[in-house]
C-alpha atoms as a PDB file:
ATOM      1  CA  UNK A   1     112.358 -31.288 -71.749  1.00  0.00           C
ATOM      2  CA  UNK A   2     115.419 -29.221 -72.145  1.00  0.00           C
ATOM      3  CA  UNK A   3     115.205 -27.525 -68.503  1.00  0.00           C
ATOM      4  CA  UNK A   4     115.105 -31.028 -67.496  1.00  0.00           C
ATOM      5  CA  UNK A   5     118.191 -31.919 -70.016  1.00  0.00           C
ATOM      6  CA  UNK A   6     119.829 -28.551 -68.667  1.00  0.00           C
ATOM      7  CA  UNK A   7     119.130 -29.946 -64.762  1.00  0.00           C
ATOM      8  CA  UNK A   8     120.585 -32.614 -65.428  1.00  0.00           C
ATOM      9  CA  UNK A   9     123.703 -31.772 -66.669  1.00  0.00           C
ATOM     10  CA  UNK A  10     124.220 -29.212 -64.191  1.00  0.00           C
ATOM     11  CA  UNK A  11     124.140 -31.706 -61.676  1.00  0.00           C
ATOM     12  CA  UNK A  12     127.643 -33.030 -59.709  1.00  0.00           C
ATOM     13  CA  UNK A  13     127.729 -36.333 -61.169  1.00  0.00           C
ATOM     14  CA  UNK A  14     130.769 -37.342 -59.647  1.00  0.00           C
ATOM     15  CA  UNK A  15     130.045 -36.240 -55.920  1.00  0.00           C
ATOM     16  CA  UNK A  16     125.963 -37.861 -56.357  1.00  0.00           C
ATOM     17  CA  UNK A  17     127.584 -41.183 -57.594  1.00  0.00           C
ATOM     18  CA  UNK A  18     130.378 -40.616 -54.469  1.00  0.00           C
ATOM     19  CA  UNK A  19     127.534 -40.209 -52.101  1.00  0.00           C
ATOM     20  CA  UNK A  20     125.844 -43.564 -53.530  1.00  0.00           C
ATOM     21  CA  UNK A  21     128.888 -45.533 -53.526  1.00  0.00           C
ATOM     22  CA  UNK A  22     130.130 -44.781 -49.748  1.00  0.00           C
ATOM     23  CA  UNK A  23     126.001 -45.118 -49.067  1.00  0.00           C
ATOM     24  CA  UNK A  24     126.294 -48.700 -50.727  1.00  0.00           C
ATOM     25  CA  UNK A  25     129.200 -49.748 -49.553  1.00  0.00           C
ATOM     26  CA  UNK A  26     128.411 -48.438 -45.945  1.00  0.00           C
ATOM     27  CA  UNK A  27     124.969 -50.961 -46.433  1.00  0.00           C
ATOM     28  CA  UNK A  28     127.410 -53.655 -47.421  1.00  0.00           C
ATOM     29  CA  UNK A  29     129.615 -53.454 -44.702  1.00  0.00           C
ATOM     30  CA  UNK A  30     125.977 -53.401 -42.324  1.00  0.00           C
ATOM     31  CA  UNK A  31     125.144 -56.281 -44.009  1.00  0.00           C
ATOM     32  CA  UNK A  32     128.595 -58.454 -43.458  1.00  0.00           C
ATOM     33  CA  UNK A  33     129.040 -57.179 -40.040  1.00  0.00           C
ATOM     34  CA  UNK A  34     125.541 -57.538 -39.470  1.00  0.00           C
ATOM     35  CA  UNK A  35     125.169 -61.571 -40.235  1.00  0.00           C
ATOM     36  CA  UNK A  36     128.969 -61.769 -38.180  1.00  0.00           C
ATOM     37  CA  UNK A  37     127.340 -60.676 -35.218  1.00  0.00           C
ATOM     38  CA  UNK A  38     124.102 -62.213 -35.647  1.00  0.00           C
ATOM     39  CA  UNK A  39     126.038 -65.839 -36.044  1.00  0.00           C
ATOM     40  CA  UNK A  40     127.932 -64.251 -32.873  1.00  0.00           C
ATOM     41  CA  UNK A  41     124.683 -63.830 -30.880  1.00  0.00           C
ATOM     42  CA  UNK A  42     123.220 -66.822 -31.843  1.00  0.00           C
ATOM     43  CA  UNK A  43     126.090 -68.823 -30.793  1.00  0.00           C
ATOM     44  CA  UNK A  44     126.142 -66.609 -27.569  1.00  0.00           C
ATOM     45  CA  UNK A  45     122.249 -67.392 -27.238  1.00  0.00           C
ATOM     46  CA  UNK A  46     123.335 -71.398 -27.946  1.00  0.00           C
ATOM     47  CA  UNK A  47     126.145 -71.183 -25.097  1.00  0.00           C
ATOM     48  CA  UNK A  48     123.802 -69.332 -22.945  1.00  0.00           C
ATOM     49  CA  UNK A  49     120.946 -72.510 -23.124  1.00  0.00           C
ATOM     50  CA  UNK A  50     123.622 -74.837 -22.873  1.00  0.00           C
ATOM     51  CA  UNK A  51     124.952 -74.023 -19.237  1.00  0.00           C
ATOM     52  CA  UNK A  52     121.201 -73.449 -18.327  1.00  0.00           C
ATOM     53  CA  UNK A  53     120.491 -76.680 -18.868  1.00  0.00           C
ATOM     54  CA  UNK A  54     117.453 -75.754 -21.379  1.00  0.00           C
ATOM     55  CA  UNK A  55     115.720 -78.766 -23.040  1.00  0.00           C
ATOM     56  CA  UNK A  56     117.841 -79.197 -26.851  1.00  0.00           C
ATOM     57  CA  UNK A  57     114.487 -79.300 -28.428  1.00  0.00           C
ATOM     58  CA  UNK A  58     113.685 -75.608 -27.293  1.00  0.00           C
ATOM     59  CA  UNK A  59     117.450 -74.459 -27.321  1.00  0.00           C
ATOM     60  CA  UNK A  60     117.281 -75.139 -31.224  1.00  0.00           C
ATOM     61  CA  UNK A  61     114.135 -73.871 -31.744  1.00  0.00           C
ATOM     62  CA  UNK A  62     114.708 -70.724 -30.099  1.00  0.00           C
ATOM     63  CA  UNK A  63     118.145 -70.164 -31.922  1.00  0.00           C
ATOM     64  CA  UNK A  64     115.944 -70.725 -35.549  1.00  0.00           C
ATOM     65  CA  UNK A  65     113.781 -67.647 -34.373  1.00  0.00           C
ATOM     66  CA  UNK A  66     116.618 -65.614 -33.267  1.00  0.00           C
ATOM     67  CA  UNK A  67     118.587 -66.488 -36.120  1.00  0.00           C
ATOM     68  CA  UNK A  68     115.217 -65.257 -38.417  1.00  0.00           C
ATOM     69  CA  UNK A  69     115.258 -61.997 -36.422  1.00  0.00           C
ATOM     70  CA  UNK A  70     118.630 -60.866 -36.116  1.00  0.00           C
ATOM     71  CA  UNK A  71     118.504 -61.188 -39.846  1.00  0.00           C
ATOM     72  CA  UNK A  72     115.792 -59.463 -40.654  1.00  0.00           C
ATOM     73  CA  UNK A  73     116.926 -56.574 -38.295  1.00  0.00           C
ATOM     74  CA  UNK A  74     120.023 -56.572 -40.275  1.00  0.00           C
ATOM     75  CA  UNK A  75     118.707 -56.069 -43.493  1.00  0.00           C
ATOM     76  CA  UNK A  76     116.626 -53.322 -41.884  1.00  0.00           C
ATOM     77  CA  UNK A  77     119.776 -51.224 -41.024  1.00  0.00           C
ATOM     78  CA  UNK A  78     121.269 -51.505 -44.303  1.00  0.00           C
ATOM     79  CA  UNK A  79     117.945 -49.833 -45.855  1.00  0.00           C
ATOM     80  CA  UNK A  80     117.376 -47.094 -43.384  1.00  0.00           C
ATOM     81  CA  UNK A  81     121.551 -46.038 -44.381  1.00  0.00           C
ATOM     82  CA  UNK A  82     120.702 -46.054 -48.072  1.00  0.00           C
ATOM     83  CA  UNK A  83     117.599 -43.787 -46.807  1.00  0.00           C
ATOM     84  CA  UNK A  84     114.969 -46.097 -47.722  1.00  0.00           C
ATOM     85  CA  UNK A  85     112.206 -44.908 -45.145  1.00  0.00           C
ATOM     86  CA  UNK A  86     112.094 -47.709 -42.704  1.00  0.00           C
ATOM     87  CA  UNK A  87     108.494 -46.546 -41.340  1.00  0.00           C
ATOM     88  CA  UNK A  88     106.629 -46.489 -44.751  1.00  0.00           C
ATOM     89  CA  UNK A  89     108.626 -50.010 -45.350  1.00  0.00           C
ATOM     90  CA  UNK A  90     107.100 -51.437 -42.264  1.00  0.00           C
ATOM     91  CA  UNK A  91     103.615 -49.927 -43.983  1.00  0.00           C
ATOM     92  CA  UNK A  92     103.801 -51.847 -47.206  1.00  0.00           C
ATOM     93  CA  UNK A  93     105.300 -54.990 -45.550  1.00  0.00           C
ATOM     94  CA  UNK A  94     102.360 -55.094 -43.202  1.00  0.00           C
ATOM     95  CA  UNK A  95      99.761 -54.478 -46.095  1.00  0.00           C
ATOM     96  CA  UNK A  96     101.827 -57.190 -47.944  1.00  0.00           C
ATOM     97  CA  UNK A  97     101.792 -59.245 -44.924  1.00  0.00           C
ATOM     98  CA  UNK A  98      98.262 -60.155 -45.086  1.00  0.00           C
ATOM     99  CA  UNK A  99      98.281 -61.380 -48.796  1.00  0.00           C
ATOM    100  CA  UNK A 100     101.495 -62.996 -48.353  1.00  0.00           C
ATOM    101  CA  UNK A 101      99.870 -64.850 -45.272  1.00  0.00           C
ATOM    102  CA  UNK A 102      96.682 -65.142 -46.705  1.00  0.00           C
ATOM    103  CA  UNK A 103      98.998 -67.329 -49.613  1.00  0.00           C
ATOM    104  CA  UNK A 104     101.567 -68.970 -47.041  1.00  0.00           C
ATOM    105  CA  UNK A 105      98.995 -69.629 -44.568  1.00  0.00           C
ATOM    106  CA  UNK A 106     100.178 -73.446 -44.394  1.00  0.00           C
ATOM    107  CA  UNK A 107     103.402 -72.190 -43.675  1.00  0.00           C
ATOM    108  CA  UNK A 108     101.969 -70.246 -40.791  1.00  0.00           C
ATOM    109  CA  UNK A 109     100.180 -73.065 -39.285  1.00  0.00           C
ATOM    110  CA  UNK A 110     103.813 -74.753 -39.318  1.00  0.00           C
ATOM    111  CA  UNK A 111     105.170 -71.928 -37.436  1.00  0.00           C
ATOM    112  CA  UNK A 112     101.901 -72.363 -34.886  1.00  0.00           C
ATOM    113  CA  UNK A 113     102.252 -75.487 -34.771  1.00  0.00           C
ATOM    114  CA  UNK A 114     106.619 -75.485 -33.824  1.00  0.00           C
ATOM    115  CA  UNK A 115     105.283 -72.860 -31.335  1.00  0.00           C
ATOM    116  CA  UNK A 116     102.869 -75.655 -29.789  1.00  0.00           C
ATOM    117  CA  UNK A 117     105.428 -78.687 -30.145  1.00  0.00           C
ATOM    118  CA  UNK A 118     107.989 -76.482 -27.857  1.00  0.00           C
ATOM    119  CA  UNK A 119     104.624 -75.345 -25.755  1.00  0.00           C
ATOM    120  CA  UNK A 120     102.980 -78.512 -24.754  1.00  0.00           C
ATOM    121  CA  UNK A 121     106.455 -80.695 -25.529  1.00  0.00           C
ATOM    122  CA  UNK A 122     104.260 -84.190 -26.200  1.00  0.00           C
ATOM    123  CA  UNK A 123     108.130 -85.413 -26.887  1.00  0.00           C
ATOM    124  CA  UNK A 124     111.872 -84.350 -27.000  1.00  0.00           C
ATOM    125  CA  UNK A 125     114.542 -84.833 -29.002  1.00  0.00           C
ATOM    126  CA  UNK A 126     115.954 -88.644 -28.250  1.00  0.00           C
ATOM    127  CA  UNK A 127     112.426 -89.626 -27.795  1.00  0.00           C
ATOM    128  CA  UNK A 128     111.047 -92.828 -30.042  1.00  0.00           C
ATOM    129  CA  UNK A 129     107.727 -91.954 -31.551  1.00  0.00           C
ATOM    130  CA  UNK A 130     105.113 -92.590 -34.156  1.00  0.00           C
ATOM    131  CA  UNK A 131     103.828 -89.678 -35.704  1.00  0.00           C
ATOM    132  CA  UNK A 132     101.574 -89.885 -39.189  1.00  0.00           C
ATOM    133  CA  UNK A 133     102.095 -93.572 -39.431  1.00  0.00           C
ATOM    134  CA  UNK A 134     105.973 -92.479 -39.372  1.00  0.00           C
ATOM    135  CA  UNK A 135     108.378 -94.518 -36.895  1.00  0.00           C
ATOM    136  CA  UNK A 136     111.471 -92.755 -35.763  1.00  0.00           C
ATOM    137  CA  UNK A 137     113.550 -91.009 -33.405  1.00  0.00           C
ATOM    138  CA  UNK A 138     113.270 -87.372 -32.865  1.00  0.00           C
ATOM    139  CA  UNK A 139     116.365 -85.735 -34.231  1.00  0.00           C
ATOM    140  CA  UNK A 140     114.926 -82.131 -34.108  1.00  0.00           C
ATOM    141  CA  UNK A 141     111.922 -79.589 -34.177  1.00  0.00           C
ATOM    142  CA  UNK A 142     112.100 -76.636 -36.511  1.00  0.00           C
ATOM    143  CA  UNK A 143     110.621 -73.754 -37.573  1.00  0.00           C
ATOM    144  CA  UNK A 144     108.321 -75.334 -40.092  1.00  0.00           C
ATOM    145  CA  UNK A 145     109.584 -79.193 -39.728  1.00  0.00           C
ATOM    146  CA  UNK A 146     109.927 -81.841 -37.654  1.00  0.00           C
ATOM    147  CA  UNK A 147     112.795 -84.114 -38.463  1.00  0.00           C
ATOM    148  CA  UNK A 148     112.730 -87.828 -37.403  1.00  0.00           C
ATOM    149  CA  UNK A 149     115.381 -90.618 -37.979  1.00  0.00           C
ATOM    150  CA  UNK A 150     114.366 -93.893 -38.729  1.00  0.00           C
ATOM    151  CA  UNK A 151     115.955 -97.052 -37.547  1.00  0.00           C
ATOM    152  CA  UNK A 152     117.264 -97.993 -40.630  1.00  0.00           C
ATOM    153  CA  UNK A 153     119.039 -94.480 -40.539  1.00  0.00           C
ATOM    154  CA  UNK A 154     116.616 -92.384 -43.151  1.00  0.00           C
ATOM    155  CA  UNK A 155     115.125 -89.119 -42.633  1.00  0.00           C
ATOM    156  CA  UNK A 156     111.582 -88.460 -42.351  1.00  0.00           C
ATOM    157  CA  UNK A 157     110.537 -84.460 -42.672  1.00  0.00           C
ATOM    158  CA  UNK A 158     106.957 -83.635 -41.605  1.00  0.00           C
ATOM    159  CA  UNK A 159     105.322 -80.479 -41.698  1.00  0.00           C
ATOM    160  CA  UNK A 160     104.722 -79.195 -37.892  1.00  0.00           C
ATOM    161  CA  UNK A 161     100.703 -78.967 -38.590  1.00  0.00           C
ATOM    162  CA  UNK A 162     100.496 -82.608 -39.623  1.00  0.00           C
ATOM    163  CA  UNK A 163     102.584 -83.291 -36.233  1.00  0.00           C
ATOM    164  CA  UNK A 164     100.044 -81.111 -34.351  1.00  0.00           C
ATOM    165  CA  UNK A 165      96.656 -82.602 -36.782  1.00  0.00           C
ATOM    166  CA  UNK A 166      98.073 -86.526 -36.116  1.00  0.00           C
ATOM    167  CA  UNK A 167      98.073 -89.020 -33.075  1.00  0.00           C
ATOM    168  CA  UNK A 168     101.702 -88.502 -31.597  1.00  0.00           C
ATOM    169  CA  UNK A 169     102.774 -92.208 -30.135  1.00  0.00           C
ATOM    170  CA  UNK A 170     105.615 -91.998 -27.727  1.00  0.00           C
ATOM    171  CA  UNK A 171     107.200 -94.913 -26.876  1.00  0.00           C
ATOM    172  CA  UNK A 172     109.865 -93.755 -24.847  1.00  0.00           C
ATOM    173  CA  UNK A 173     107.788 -91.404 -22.808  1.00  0.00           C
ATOM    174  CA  UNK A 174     107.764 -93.611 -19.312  1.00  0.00           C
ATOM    175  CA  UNK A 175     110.213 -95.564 -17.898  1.00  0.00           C
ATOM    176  CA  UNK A 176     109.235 -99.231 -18.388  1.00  0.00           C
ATOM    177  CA  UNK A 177     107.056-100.727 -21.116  1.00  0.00           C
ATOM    178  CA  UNK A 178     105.493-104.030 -21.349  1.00  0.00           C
ATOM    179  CA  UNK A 179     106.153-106.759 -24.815  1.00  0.00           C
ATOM    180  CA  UNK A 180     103.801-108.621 -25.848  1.00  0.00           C
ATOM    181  CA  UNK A 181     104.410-111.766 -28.010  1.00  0.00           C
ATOM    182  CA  UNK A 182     102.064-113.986 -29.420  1.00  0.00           C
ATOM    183  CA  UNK A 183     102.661-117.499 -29.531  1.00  0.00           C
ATOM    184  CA  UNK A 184     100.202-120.382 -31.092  1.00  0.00           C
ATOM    185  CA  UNK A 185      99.984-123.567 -29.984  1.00  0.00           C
ATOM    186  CA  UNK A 186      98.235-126.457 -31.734  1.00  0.00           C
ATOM    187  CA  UNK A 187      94.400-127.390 -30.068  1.00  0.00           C
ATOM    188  CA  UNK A 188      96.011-130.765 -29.225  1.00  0.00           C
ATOM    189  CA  UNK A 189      98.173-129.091 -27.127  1.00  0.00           C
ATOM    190  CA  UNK A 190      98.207-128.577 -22.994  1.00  0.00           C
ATOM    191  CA  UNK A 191      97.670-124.341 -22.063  1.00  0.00           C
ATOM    192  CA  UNK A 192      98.928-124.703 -18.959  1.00  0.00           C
ATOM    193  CA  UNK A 193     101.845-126.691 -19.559  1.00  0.00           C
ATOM    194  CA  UNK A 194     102.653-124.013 -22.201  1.00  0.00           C
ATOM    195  CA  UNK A 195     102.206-120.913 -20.204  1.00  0.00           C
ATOM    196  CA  UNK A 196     104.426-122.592 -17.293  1.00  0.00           C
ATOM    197  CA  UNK A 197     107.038-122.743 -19.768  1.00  0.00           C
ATOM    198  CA  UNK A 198     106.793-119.259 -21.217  1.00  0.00           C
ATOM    199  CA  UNK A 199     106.575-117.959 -17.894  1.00  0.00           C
ATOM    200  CA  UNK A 200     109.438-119.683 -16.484  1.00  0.00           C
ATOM    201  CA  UNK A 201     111.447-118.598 -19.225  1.00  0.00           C
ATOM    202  CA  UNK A 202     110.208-114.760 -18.983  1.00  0.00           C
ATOM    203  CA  UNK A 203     110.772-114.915 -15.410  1.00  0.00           C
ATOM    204  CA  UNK A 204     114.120-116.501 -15.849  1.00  0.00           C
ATOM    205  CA  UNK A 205     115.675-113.941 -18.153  1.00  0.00           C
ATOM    206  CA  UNK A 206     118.277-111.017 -16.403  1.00  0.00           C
ATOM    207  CA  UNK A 207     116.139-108.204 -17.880  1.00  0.00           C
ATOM    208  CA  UNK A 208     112.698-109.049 -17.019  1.00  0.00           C
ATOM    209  CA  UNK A 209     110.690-106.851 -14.593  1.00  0.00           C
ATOM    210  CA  UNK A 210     109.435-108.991 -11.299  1.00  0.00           C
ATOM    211  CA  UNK A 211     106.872-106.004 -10.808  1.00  0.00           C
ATOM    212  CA  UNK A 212     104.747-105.753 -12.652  1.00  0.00           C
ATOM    213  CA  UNK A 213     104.816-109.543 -13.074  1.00  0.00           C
ATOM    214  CA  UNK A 214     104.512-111.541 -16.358  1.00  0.00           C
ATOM    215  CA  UNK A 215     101.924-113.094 -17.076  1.00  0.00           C
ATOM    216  CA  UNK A 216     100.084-115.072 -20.375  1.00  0.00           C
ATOM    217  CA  UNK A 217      96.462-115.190 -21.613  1.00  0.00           C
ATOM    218  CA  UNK A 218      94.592-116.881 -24.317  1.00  0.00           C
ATOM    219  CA  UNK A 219      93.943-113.991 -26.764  1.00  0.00           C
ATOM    220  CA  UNK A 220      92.190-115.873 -29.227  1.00  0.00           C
ATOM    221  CA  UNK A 221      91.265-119.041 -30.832  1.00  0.00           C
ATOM    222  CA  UNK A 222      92.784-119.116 -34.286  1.00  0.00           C
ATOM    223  CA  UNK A 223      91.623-120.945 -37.445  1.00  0.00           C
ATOM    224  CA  UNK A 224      94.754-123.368 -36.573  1.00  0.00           C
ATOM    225  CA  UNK A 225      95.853-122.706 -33.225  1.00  0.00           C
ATOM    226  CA  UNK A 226      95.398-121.614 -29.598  1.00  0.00           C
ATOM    227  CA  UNK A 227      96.896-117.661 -29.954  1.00  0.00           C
ATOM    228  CA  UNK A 228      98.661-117.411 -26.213  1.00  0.00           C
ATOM    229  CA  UNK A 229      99.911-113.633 -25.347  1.00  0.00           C
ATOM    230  CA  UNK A 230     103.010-113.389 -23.105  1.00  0.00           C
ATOM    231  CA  UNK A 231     103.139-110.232 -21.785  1.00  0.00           C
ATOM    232  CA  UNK A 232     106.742-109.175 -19.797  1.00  0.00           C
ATOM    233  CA  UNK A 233     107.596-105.735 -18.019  1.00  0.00           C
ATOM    234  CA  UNK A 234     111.152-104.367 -18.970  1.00  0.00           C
ATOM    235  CA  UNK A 235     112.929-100.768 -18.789  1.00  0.00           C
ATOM    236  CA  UNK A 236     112.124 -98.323 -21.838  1.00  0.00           C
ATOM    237  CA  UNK A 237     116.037 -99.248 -23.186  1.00  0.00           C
ATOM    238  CA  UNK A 238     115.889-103.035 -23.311  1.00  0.00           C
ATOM    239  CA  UNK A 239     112.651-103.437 -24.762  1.00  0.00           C
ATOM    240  CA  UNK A 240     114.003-104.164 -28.449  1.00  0.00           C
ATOM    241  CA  UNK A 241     116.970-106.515 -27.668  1.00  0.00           C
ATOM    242  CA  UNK A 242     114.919-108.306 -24.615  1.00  0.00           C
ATOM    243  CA  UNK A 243     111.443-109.151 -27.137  1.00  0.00           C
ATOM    244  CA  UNK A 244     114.245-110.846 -29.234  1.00  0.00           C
ATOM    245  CA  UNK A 245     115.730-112.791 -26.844  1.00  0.00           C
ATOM    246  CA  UNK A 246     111.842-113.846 -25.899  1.00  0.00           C
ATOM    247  CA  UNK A 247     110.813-114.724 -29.166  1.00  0.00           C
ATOM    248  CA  UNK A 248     113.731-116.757 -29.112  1.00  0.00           C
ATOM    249  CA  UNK A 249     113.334-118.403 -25.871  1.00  0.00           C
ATOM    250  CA  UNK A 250     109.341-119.224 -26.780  1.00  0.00           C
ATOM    251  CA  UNK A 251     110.567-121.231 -29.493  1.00  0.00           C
ATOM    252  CA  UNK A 252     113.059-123.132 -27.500  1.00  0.00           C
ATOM    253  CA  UNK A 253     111.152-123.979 -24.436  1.00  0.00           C
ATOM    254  CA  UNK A 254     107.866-124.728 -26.301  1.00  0.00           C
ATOM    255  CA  UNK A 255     109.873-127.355 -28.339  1.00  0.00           C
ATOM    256  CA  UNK A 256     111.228-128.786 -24.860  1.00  0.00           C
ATOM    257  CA  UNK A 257     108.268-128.948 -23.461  1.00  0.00           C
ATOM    258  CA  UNK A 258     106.991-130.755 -26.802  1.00  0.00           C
ATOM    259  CA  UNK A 259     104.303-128.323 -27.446  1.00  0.00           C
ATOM    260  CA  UNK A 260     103.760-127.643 -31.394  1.00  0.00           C
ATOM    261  CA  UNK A 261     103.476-124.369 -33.042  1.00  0.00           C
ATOM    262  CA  UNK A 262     101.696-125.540 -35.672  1.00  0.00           C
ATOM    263  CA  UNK A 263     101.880-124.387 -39.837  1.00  0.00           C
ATOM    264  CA  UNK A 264      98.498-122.860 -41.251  1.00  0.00           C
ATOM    265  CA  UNK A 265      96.868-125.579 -42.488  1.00  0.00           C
ATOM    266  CA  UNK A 266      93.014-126.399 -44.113  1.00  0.00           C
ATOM    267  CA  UNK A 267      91.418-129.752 -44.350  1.00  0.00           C
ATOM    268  CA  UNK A 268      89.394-129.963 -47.305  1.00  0.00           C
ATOM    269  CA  UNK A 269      86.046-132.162 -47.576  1.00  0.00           C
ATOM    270  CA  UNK A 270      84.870-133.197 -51.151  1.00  0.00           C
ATOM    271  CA  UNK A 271      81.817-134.175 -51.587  1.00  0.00           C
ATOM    272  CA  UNK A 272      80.586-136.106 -55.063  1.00  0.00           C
ATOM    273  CA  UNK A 273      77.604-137.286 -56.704  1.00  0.00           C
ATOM    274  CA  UNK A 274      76.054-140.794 -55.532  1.00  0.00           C
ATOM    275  CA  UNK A 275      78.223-143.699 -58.354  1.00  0.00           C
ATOM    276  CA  UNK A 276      80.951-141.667 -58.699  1.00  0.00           C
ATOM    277  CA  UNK A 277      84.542-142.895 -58.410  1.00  0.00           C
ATOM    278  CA  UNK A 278      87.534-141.218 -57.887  1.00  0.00           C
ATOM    279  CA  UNK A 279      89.605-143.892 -56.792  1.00  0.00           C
ATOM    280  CA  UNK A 280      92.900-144.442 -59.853  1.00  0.00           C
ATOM    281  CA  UNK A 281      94.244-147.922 -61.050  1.00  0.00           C
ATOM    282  CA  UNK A 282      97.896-148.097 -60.448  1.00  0.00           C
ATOM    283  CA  UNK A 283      98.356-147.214 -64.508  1.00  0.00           C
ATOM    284  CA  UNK A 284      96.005-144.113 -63.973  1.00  0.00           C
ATOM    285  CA  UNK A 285      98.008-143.029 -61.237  1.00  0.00           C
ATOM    286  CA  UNK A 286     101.081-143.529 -63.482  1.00  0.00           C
ATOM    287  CA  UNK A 287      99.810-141.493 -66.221  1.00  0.00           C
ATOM    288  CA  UNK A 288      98.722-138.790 -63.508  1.00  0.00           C
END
């Protein structure tokens, strides 16, 4: 204990905590300089994907992974100058790799799963989709998220894996898609005369595809009406403001035409016992 005691107190305390401090502060300055140039590179990297023309979806996803690295190789430098053996530190973060991904293994399926969405590219940022039941447009692709916007403006975050584990919907994938709109009629009522009206007014509207051409069809016979399905062509960007405009136009032309759309409605048959009379005096009713 006192050779110890002795040791220590012949030691240069003021040169040791000297050597420490310009260590530290040389690790500090690594680390600020470090995350300078990192941002640096990955705006570099950014203006680099931009004049290639690369897809936005894999430009930001690329920049999330370079970001991740550059970091990590920062931090690395600042240990190896305060002489913390880089090559054992790889050791124990590789044995504490396993049980750390053995615990976030969820949050490496994510990562597999951003790896795939960039891979196979089912959609791309811009693109209108349905995804876990989830409507939106696709707003971006992370790491371990994929971020939708919804039409009333909210934003939907869903893990990568349940991207990859769910039926991905894209409505904006082709060029042209096709609206359907059902339309009842009453039974009373004449099919063809109604389907020469809906198509006339399909056919008649500025937005309309003639190829592939419109067309309607009896899709089933409701509990109170005939269930007619028009069915018009348009480009991928007018499909919402177009279906209005057809629902609209259904409405109108089916009333010129005089063709009902008739209200639910159930006709009820009572049936009594043999003597019995529901019919009311005029006082009965009055008391009713």
């Amino acid at each position: 204990m006192s050779n110890w005691l002795e040791t220590l107190g012949g030691a240069d305390w003021p040169q040791i905590l000297t050597g420490w401090g310009l260590q530290l502060v040389g690790a500090l300055a690594i680390v600020l300089f470090g995350l300078w140039l990192a941002r640096w590179g990955v705006r570099l990297i950014d203006s680099g994907f931009r004049r290639a023309d690369l897809d936005i979806m894999l430009a930001r996803f690329l920049n999330n992974v370079a970001r991740a690295v550059l970091t990590v190789l920062v931090l690395v430098a600042a240990l190896d100058h305060l002489g913390v053996p880089t090559t054992s530190l790889f050791a124990v973060l590789g044995a504490a790799g396993l049980a750390i991904g053995l615990a976030l293994r969820d949050s490496l399926a994510n990562i597999a799963s951003g790896v795939m969405l960039i891979t196979l590219r089912p959609f791309k940022v811009g693109d209108v989709v349905q995804i876990a039941g989830q409507d939106g447009e696709v707003d971006q692709v992370r790491i371990f998220q994929t971020v939708l916007r919804t039409f009333s403006n909210h934003e939907v975050t869903l893990p990568n894996s349940q991207v990859t584990g769910s039926p991905i919907i894209n409505f904006t994938a082709r060029q042209q898609r096709r609206i359907d709109i059902p339309v009842g009629i009453s039974y009373d009522a004449d099919i063809a005369a109604a389907r020469d009206a809906l198509l006339a007014m399909a056919r008649g509207h500025e937005r309309v595809l003639s190829e592939p051409a419109s067309d309607v069809v009896v899709a089933n016979l409701g509990d109170n009406s005939v269930d007619l399905m028009l069915r018009a062509w348009v480009a991928t960007a007018d499909f919402a403001s177009t279906r209005s405009d057809l629902v609209e136009g259904a409405h109108r032309e089916l009333s010129k035409a005089g063709i009902g759309i008739p209200y639910p409605q159930r006709d009820v048959h009572l049936k009594l016992p043999d003597g019995v009379d529901l019919s009311l005096s005029r006082s009965d009713a009055g008391r009713a």
